[in-house]
C-alpha atoms as a PDB file:
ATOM      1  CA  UNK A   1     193.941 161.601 -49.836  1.00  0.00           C
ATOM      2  CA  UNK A   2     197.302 161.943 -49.465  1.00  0.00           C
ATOM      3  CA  UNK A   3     199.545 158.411 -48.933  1.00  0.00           C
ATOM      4  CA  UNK A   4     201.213 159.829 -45.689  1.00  0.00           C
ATOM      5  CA  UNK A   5     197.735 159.655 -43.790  1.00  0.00           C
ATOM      6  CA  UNK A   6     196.999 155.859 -43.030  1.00  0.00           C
ATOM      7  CA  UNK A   7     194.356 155.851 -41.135  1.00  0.00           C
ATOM      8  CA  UNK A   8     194.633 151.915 -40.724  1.00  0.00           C
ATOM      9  CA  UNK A   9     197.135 152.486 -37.389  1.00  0.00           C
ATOM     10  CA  UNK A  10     194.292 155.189 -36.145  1.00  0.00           C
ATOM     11  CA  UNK A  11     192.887 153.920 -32.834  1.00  0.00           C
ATOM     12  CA  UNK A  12     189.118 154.789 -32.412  1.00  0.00           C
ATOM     13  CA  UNK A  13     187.816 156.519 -29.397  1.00  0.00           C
ATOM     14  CA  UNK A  14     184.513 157.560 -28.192  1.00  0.00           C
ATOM     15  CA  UNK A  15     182.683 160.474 -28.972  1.00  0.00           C
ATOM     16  CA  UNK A  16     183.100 162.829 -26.001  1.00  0.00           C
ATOM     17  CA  UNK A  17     180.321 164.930 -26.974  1.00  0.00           C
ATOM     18  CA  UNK A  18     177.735 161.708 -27.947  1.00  0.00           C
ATOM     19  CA  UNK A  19     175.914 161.614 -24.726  1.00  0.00           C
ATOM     20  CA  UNK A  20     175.131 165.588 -25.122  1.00  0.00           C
ATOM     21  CA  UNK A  21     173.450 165.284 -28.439  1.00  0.00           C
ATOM     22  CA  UNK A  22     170.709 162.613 -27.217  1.00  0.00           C
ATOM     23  CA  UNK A  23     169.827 161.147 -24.519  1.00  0.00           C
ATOM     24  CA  UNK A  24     167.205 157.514 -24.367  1.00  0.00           C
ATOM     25  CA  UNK A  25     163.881 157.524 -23.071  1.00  0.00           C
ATOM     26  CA  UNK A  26     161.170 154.820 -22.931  1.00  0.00           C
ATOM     27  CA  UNK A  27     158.229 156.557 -23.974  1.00  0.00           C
ATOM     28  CA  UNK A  28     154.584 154.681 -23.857  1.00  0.00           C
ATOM     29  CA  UNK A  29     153.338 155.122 -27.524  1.00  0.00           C
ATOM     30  CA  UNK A  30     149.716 154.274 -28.777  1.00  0.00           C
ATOM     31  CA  UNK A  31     150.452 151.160 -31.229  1.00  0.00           C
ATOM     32  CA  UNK A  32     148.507 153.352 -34.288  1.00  0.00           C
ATOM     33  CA  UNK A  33     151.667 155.839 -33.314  1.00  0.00           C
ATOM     34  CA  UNK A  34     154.141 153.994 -34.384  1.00  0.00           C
ATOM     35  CA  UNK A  35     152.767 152.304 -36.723  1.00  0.00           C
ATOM     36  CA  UNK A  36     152.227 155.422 -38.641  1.00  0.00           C
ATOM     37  CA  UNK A  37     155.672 156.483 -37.577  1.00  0.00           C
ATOM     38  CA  UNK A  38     157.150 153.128 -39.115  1.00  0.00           C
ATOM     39  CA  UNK A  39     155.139 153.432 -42.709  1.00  0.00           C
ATOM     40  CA  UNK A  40     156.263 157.217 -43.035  1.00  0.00           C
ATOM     41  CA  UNK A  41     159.796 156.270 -41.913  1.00  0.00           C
ATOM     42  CA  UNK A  42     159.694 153.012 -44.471  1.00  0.00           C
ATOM     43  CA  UNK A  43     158.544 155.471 -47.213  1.00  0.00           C
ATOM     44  CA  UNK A  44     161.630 158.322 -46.094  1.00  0.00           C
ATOM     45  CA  UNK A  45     163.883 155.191 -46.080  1.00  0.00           C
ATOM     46  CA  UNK A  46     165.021 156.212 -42.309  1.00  0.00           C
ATOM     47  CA  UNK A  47     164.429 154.253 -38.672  1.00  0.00           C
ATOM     48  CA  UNK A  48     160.654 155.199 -37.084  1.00  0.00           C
ATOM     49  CA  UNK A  49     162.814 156.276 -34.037  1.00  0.00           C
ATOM     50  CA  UNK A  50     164.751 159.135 -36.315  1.00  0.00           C
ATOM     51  CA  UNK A  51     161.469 160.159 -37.264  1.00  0.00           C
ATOM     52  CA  UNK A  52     159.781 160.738 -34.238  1.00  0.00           C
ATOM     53  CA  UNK A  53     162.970 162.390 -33.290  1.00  0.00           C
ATOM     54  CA  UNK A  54     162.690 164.996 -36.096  1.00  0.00           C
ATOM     55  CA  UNK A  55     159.444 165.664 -35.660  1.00  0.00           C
ATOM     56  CA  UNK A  56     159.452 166.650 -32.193  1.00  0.00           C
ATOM     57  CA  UNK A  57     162.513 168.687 -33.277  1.00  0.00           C
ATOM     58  CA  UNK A  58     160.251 170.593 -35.146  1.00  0.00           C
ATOM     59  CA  UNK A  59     158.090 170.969 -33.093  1.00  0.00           C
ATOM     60  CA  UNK A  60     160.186 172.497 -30.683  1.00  0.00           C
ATOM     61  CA  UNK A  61     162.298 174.671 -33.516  1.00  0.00           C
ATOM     62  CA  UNK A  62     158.130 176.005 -34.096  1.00  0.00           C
ATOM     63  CA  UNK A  63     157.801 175.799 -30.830  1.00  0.00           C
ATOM     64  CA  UNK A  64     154.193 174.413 -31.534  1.00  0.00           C
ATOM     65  CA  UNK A  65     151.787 174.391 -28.852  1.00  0.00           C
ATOM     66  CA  UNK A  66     149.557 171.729 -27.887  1.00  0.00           C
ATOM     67  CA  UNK A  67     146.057 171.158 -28.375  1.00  0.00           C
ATOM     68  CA  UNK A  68     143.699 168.700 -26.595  1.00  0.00           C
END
């Protein structure tokens, strides 16, 4: 890096575009849900919450269809 760029004086601000890329939900999950969420997340050293998030990602890049 070069020594003209001190990035100590920066002032942080806010993502503009955070709120766009999520958005929270409260979602009722079986408790056998997440706790096979939170042992495949432990394994992938990641938070159960990313996890879920990238798999329903998936399934909507496959757009997968539900069975039941």
């Amino acid at each position: 890096m070069k020594p003209e760029y001190d990035l100590a004086n920066m002032k942080s601000r806010p993502n503009p575009y955070a709120k766009q890329l999520k958005q929270q939900v409260t979602l009722p999950l079986g408790i056998e849900v997440i706790e096979f969420f939170q042992k495949k997340a432990e394994e992938k050293g990641i938070s159960y919450q990313e996890l879920i998030n990238l798999y329903l990602q998936d399934c909507v890049l496959s757009q997968r269809e539900l069975y039941f």
